[in-house]
C-alpha atoms as a PDB file:
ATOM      1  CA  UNK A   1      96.826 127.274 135.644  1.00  0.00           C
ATOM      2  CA  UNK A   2      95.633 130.001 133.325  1.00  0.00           C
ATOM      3  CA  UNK A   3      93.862 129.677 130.082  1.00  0.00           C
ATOM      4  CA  UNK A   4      94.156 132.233 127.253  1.00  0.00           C
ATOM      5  CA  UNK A   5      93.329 132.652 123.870  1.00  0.00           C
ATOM      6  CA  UNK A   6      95.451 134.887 121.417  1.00  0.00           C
ATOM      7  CA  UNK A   7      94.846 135.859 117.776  1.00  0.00           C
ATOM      8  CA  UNK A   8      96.293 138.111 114.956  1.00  0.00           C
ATOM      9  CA  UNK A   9     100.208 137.152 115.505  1.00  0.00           C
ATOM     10  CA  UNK A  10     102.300 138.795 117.942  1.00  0.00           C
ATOM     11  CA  UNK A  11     103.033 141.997 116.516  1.00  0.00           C
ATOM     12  CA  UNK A  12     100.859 145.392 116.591  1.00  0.00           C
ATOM     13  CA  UNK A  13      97.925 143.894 116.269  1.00  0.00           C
ATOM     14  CA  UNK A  14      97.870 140.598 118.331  1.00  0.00           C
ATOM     15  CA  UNK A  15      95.281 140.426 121.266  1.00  0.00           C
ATOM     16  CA  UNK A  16      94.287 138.460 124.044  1.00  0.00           C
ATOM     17  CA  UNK A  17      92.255 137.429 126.520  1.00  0.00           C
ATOM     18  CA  UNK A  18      92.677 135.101 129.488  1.00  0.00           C
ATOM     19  CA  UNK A  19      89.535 133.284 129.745  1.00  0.00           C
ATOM     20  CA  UNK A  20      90.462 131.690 133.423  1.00  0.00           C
ATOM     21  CA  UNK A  21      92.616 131.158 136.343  1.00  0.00           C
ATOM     22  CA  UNK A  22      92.188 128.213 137.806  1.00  0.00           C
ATOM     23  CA  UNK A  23      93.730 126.116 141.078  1.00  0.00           C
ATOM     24  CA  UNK A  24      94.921 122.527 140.073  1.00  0.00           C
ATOM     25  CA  UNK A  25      93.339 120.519 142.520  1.00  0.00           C
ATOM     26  CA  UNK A  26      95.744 118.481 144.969  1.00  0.00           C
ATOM     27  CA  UNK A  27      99.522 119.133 144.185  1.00  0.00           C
ATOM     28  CA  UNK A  28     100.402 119.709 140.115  1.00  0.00           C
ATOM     29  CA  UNK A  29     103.724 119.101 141.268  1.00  0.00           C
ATOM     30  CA  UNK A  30     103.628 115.999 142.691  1.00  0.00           C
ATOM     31  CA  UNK A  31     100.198 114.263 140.539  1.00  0.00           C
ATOM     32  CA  UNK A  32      99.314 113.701 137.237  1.00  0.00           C
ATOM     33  CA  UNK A  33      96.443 115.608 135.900  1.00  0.00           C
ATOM     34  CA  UNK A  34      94.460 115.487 132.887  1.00  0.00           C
ATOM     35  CA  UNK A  35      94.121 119.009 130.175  1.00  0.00           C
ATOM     36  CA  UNK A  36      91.859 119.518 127.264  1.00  0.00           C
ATOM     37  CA  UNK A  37      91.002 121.795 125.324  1.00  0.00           C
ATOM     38  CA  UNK A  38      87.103 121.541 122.615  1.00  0.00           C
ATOM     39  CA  UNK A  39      88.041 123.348 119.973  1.00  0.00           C
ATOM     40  CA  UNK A  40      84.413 124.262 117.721  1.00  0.00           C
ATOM     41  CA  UNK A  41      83.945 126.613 114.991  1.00  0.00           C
ATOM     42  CA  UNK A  42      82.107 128.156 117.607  1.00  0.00           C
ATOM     43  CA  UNK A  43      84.820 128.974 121.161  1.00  0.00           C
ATOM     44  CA  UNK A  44      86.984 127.126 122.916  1.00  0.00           C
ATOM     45  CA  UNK A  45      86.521 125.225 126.100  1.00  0.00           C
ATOM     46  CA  UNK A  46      89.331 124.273 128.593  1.00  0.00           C
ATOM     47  CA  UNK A  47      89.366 121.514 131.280  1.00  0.00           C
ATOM     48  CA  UNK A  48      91.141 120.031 133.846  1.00  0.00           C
ATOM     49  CA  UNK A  49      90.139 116.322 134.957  1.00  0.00           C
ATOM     50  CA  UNK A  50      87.515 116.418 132.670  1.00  0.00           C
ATOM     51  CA  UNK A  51      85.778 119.485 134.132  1.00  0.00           C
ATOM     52  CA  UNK A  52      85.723 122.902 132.271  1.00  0.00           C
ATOM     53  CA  UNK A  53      87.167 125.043 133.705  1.00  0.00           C
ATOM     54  CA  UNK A  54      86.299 127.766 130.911  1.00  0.00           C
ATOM     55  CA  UNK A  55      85.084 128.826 127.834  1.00  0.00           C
ATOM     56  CA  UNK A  56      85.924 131.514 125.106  1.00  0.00           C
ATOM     57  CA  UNK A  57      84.332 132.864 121.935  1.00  0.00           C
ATOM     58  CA  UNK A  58      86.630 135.771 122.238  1.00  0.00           C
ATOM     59  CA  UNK A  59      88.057 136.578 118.485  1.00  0.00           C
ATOM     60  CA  UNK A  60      85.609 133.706 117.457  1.00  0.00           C
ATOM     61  CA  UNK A  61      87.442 130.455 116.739  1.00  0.00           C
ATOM     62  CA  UNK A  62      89.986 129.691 114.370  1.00  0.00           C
ATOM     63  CA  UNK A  63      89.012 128.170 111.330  1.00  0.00           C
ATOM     64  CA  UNK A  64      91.912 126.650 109.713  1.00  0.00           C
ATOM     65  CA  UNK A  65      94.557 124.022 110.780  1.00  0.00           C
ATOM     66  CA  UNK A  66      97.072 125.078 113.318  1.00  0.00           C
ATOM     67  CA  UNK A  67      99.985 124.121 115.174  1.00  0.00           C
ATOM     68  CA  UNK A  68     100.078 122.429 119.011  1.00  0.00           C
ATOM     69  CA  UNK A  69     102.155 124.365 121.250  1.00  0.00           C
ATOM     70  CA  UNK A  70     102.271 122.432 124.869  1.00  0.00           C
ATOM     71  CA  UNK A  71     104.818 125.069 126.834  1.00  0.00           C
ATOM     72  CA  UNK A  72     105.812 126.147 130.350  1.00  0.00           C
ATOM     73  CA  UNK A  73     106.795 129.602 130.517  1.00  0.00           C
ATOM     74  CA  UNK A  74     108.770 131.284 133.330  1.00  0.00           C
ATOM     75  CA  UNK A  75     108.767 135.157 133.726  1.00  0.00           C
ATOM     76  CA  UNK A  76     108.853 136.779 130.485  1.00  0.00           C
ATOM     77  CA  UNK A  77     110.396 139.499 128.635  1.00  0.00           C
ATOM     78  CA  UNK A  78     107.341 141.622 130.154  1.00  0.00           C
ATOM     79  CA  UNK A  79     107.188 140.279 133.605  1.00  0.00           C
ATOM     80  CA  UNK A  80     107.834 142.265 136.604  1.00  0.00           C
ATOM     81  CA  UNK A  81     110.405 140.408 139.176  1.00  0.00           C
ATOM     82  CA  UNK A  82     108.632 139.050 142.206  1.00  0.00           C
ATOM     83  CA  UNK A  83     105.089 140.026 140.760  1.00  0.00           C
ATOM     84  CA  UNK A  84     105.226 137.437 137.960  1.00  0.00           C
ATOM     85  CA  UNK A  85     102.411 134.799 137.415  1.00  0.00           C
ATOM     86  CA  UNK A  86     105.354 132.200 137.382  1.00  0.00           C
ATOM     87  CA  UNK A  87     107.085 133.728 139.800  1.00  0.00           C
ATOM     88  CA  UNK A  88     110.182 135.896 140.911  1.00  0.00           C
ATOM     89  CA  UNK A  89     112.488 134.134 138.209  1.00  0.00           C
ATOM     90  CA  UNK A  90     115.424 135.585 139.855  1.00  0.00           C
ATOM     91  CA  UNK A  91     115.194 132.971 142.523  1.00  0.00           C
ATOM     92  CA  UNK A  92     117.229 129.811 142.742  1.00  0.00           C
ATOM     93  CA  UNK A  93     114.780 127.936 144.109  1.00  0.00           C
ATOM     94  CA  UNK A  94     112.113 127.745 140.763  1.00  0.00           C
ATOM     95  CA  UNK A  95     114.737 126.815 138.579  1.00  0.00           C
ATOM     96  CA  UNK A  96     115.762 124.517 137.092  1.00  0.00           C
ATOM     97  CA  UNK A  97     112.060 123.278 136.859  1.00  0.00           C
ATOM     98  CA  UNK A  98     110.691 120.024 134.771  1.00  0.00           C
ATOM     99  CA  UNK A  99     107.916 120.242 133.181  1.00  0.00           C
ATOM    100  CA  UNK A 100     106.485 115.993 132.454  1.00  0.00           C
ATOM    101  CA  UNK A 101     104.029 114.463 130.028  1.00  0.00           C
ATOM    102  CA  UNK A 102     102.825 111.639 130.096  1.00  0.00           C
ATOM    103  CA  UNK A 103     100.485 111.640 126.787  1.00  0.00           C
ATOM    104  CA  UNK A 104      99.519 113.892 124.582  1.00  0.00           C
ATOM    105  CA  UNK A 105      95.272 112.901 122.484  1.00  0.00           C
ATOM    106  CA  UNK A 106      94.448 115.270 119.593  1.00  0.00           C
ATOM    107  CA  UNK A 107      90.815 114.057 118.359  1.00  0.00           C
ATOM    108  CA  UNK A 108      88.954 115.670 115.152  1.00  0.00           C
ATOM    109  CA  UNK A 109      85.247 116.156 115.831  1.00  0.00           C
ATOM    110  CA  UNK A 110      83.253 114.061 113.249  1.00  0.00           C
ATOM    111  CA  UNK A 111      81.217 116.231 111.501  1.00  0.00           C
END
């Protein structure tokens, strides 16, 4: 699983930084396992099972409401075949490919 934070949009100016890569323990194809994300005014801090896993301050953090985005992405319009963090997508084998939620918790920090 990787972790990355993005700012300023998508064109020229958009940015990013992946904050971690990290190995979901046992099989995250077979088990259930829990994500979060602490979102401050100061960073950001991802988790898996309730341990972080990382933390960013990179582009500071956003500061006004914004939208959830819960995605699984396969390749990419920039992703090289067979050297893609998803994998070769030109294989039969990865797709079709389901992608299940149980839940989804959005908390706002009382202040």
């Amino acid at each position: 699983m990787t972790s990355n934070v993005h700012i300023d949009g998508y064109g020229d100016d958009h940015e990013y930084r992946n904050v971690n890569k990290t190995t979901v323990p046992g099989d995250p194809y077979e088990e259930f396992h829990t994500y979060g994300l602490l979102w401050t005014e100061n960073s950001y801090s991802f988790y898996i099972d309730g341990i972080r896993a990382g933390v960013s301050t990179f582009g500071g953090a956003s500061m006004v409401p914004e939208f959830m985005l819960i995605s699984v992405e396969v390749g990419g319009e920039n992703a090289v075949p067979g050297d893609s963090w998803s994998g070769d997508i030109r294989k039969n084998d990865i797709l079709p490919s389901e992608f299940v939620i149980d839940y989804v918790r959005v908390y706002d920090l009382v202040k």
